[in-house]
Structures are given as structure tokens and as C-alpha cells.
Protein backbone atom coordinates (compact mmCIF):
# COMPACT_ATOMS: atom_id res chain seq x y z
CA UNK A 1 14.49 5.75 17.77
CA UNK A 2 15.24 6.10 13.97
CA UNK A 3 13.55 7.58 11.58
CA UNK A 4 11.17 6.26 9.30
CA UNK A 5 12.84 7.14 6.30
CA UNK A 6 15.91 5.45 7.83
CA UNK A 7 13.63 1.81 9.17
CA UNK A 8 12.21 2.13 5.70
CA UNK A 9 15.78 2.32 3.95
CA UNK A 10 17.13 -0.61 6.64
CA UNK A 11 14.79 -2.95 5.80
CA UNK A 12 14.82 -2.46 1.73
CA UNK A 13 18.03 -3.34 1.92
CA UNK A 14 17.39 -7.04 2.70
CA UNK A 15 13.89 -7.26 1.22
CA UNK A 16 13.45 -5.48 -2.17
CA UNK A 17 11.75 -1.91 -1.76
CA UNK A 18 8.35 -3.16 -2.56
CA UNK A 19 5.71 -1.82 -0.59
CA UNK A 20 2.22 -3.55 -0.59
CA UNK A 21 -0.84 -2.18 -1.41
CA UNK A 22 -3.36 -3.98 0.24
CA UNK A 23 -6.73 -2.52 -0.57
CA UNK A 24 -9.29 -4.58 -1.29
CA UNK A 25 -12.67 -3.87 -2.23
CA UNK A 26 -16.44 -4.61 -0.55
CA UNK A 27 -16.37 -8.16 -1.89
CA UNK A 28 -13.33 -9.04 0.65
CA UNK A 29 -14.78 -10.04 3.66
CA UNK A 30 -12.11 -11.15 6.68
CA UNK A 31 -10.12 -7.89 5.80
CA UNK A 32 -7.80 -8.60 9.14
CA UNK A 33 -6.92 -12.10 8.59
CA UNK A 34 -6.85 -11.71 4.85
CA UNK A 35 -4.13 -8.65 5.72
CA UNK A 36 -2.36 -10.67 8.82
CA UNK A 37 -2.28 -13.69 5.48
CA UNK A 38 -0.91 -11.71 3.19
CA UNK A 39 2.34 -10.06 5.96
CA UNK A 40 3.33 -13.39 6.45
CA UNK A 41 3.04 -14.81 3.11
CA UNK A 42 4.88 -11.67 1.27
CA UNK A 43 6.99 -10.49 3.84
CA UNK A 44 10.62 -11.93 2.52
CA UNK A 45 9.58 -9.67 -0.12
CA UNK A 46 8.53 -6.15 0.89
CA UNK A 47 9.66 -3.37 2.89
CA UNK A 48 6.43 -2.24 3.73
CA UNK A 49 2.36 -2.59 3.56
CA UNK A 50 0.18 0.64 2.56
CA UNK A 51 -3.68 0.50 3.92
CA UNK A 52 -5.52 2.62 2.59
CA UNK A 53 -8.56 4.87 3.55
CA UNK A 54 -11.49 2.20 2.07
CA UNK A 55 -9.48 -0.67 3.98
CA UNK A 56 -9.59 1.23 7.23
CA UNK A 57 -12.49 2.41 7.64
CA UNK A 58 -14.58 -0.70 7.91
CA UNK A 59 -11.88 -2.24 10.86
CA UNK A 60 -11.99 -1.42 14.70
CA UNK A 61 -8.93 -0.01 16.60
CA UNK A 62 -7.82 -3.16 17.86
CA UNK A 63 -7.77 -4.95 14.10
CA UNK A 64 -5.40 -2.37 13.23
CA UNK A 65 -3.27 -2.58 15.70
CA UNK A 66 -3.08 -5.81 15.58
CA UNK A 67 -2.22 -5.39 11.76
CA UNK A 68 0.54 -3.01 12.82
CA UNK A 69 2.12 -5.01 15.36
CA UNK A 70 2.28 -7.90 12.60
CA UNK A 71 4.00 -5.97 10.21
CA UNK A 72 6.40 -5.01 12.84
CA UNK A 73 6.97 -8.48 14.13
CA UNK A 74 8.43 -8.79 10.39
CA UNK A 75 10.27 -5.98 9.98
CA UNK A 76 8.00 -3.92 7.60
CA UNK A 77 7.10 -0.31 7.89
CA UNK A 78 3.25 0.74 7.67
CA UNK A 79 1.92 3.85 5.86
CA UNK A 80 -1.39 5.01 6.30
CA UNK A 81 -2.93 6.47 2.94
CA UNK A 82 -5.57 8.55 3.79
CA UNK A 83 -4.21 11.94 1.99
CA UNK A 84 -4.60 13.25 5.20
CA UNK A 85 -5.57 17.47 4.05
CA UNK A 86 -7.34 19.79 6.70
CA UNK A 87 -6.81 22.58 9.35
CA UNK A 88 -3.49 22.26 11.25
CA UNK A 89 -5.40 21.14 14.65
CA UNK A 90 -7.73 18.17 12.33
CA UNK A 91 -4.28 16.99 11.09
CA UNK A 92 -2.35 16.97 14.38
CA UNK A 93 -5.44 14.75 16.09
CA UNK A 94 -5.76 12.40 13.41
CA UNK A 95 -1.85 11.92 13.11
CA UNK A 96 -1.70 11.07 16.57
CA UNK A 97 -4.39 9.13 16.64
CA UNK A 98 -2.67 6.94 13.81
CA UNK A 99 0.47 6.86 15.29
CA UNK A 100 -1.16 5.72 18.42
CA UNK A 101 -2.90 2.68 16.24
CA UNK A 102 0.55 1.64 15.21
CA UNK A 103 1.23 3.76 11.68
CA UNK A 104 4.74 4.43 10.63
CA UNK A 105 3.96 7.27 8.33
CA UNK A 106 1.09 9.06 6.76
CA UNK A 107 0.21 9.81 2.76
CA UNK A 108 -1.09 13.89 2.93
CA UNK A 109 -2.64 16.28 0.05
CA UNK A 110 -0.14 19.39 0.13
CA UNK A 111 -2.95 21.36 -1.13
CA UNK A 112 -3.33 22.11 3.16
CA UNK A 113 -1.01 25.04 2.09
CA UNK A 114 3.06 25.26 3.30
CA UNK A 115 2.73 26.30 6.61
CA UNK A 116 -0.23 23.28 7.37
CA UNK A 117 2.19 20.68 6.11
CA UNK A 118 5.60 22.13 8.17
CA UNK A 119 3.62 21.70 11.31
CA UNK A 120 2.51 17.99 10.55
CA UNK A 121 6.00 16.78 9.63
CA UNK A 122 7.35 18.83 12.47
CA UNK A 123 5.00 17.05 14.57
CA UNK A 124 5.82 13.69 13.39
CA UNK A 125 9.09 14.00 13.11
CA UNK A 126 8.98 14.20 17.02
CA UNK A 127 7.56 10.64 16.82
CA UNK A 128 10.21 9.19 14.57
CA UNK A 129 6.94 9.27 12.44
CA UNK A 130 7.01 9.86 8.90
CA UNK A 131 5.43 11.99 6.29
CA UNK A 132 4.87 11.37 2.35
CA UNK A 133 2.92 13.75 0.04
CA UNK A 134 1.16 13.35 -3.02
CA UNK A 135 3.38 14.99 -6.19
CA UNK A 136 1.52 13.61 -8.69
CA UNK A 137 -0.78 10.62 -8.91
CA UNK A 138 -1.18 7.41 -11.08
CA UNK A 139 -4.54 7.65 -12.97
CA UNK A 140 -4.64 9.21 -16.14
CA UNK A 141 -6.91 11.99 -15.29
CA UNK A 142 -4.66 12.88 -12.93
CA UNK A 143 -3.22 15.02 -15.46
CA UNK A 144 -6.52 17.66 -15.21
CA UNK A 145 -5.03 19.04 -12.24
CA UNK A 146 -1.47 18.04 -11.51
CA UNK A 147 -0.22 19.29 -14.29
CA UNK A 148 -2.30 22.26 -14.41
CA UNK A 149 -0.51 25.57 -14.96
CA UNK A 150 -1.16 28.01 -11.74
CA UNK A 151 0.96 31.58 -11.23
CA UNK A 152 2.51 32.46 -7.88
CA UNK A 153 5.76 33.69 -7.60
CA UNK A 154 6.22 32.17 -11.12
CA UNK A 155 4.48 30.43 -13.90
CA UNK A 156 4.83 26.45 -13.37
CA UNK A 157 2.71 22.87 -12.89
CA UNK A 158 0.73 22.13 -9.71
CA UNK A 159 2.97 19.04 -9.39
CA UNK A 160 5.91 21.26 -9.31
CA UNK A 161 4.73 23.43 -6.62
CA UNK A 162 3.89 20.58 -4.79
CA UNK A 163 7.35 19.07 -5.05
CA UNK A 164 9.23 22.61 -4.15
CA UNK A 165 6.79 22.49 -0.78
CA UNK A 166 7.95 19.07 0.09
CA UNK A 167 11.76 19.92 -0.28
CA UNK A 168 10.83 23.03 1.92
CA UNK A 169 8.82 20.96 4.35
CA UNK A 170 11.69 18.67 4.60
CA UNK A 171 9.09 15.77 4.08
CA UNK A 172 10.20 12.31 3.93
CA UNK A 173 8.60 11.51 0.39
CA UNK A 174 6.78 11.95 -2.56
CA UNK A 175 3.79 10.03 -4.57
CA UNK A 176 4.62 10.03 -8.11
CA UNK A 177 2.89 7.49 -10.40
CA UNK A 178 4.57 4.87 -12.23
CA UNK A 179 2.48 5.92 -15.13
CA UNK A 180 4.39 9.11 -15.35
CA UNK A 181 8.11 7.86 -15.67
CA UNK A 182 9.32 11.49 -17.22
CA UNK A 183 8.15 13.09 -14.24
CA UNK A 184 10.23 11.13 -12.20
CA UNK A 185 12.66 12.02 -13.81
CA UNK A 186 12.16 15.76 -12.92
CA UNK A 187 11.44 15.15 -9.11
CA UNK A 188 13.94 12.66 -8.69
CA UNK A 189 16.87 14.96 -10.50
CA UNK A 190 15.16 18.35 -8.44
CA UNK A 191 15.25 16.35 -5.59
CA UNK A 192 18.54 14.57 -5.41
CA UNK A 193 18.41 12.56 -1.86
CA UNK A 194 17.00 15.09 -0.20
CA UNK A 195 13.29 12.89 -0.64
CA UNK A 196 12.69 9.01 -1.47
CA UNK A 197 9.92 8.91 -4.52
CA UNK A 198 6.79 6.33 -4.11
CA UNK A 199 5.33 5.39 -7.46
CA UNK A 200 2.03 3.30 -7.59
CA UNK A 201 0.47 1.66 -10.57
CA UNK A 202 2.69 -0.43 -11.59
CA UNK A 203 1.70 -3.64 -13.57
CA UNK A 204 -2.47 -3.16 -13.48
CA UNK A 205 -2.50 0.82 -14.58
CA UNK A 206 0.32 -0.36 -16.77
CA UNK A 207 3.68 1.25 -15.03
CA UNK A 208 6.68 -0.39 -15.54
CA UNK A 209 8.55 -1.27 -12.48
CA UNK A 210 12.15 -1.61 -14.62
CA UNK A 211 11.03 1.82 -16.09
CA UNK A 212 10.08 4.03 -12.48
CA UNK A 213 13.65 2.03 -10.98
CA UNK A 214 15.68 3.26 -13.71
CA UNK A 215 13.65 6.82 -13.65
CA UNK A 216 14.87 7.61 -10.20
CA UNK A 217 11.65 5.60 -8.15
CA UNK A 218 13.43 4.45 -4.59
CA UNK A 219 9.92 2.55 -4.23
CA UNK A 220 7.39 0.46 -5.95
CA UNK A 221 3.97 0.62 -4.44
CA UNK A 222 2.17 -2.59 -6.09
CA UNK A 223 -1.49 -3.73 -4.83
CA UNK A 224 -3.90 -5.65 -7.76
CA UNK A 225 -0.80 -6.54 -9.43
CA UNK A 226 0.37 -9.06 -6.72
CA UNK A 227 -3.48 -9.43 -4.72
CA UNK A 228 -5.29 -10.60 -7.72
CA UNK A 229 -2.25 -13.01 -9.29
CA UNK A 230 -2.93 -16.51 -9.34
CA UNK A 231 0.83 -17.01 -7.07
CA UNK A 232 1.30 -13.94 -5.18
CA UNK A 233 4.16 -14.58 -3.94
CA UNK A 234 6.16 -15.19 -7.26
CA UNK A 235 4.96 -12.09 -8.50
CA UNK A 236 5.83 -10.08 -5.06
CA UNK A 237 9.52 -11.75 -5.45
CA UNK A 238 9.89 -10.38 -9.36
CA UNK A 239 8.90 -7.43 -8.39
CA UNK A 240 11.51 -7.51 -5.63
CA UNK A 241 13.72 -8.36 -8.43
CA UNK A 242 13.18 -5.43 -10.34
CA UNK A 243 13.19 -3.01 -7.44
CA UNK A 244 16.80 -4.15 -6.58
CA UNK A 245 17.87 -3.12 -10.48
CA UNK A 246 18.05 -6.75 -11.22
């Protein structure tokens, strides 16, 4: 079976490398058929959905499975975002059990330490699963810690740490938020091919998709932006647009 970084690359060929954020909050009720809506309305236009922690937690096995297998049926790779971050055993149990419910790929907190996250991606790896870490988020107070200044071996940003662990790791990608476009900039020139960069926040915590895509983003990771638009699908196919350099 391919890899997930390879499905992932396939499919953004054809469809724009636009991957859905579908996280909705309490006042969503229907959260499966409102999901199962949304992959067959969008899908012409993405090369993947995201669910995140809040959006899982409040479905049953079988509803996200059934999510999965929809996805699938069109093509689209699914990440869970739980920044999955605990002992090596918690992480191999809960990776399996998501890969078991469908998952193409996990989002992780490198903070587990180097030799935590080798093991995980090792792990998946095995599964033709996939692995993406955070680098450096999109809210604005993620500054107050990924950019704080920590000493090991040498003086430098948590972010930058975190990005030297994932080359190491041999991880499949990086989180860095559109909001940050000159530290794209860095990862993507320290990083070369050797990882794919995920930026959310574009559009509602003002990133610019034309911006990140020019910056060195290989995907846009859009949720409000397209969810809460009056025509969803026009603004999922600009976006698609913009992700192809267009």
C-alpha cells in the first residue's frame, strides 16, 4: 500500500491541496450527516478532511467509520487532530485504535520527547499510516511558547527544535500557521522535500492562502472560512485555486 504522504500527494494533484477542517462547535447537532454533507458537496475540491478532537469525541465508533469510509469512497485522505502527546505505550494504543476507525494520519505534540515520536512514526509507518507534528501553531499567542528561546545543545526557538526532531523522526509533516508566513519560510527552506508543511488559519485568523503557497505551504488547512460562507463550495473551489498557484 502507499504511503500517506504519497495518497495525499496523488490526490492533490487532481483536486487542489485543500484540506478541510471540519470542526464545528456544540450548536451543530447531526455532526455525521452534516460531515458525510459536506465530503460530498466539497470533495472536487479537497485532498483531504481534518476532524478534530471536539468533533470526535461526541461520535460513536461506527459514525466515524462511516465518515472514513466516505472520504475514501472520494478519494480524500483523513487526519485525525488530536495532538496526540503521551508515554510511548498511550500513543501506540490510541494510534491503532485510530487507524482501526479508518484515520489516514495523526496530528502529535513533539513535546513527547525524540525517542516517543520515532517509535509512533515507526509504528505507523508499518501501516502506510501517517504522522504530522505541530511546528508552530496559528493563534497569536502561540508565540508565548513556540517561539520561546530554550538551550540544549545550542541556543534556538522551541519551533526550531521541534522542526529539527521532525526531520530526525523522518515524520511526514509539519503544522505551521498561515499566520506566520516568515516561518514558513524557514521550515520550508530547512526542510527542502524532506517534509510537506500544513498551515491552518487561513481566511478567519486572517492567513493568506496566496501568501503560505508562495511561502513554501504544500497545504492549506481551511475550516470557518469555507463552513460558515454563505456558498461553500465557491469558496472551497478559490481556495483550490490558490493552492494550485493560480
Amino acid at each position: 500500500m502507499a504511503t500517506f504522504k504519497t495518497r495525499l500527494s496523488h490526490i492533490s494533484k487532481t483536486n487542489g491541496k485543500v484540506i478541510l477542517a471540519n470542526d464545528y462547535d456544540l450548536s451543530v447537532k447531526n455532526l455525521e450527516s452534516k460531515t458525510i454533507q459536506n465530503i460530498k458537496q466539497l470533495h472536487p475540491f479537497l485532498c483531504g478532511i481534518k476532524l478534530n478532537f471536539h468533533l470526535l469525541l461526541p461520535l460513536g465508533g461506527k459514525e466515524i467509520q462511516k465518515i472514513n469510509k466516505t472520504a475514501h469512497r472520494y478519494g480524500l485522505q483523513t487526519i485525525a487532530d488530536i495532538k496526540l502527546n503521551d508515554i510511548g505505550n498511550t500513543n501506540r494504543v490510541t494510534a491503532e485504535h485510530l487507524w482501526n476507525l479508518g484515520f489516514d494520519a495523526v496530528i502529535v505534540n513533539p513535546i513527547m520527547g525524540l525517542d516517543s515520536l520515532k517509535n509512533l512514526v515507526k509504528s505507523a509507518h508499518k501501516n502506510s499510516k501517517g504522522v504530522i507534528t505541530l511546528c508552530h501553531m496559528s493563534a497569536p499567542e502561540a508565540k508565548l511558547s513556540y517561539d520561546m528561546e530554550i538551550k540544549m545543545d545550542k541556543k534556538q526557538q522551541l519551533y526550531q527544535l521541534f522542526l529539527n526532531w521532525a526531520l530526525t523522526a523522518k515524520v511526514d509533516g509539519i503544522v505551521v500557521g498561515a499566520t506566520f508566513p516568515k516561518i514558513i519560510q524557514y521550515c520550508s527552506k530547512q526542510a527542502g522535500k524532506n517534509l510537506s508543511i500544513f498551515s491552518p488559519g487561513v481566511g478567519t485568523q486572517g492567513g493568506s492562502a496566496n501568501e503560505v503557497i508562495s511561502s513554501g505551504t504544500n497545504y492549506l488547512i481551511v475550516g470557518r472560512t469555507i463552513l460558515n460562507s454563505k456558498n461553500p463550495v465557491q469558496v472551497a473551489k478559490e481556495l483550490q485555486l490558490q493552492s494550485f498557484g493560480k
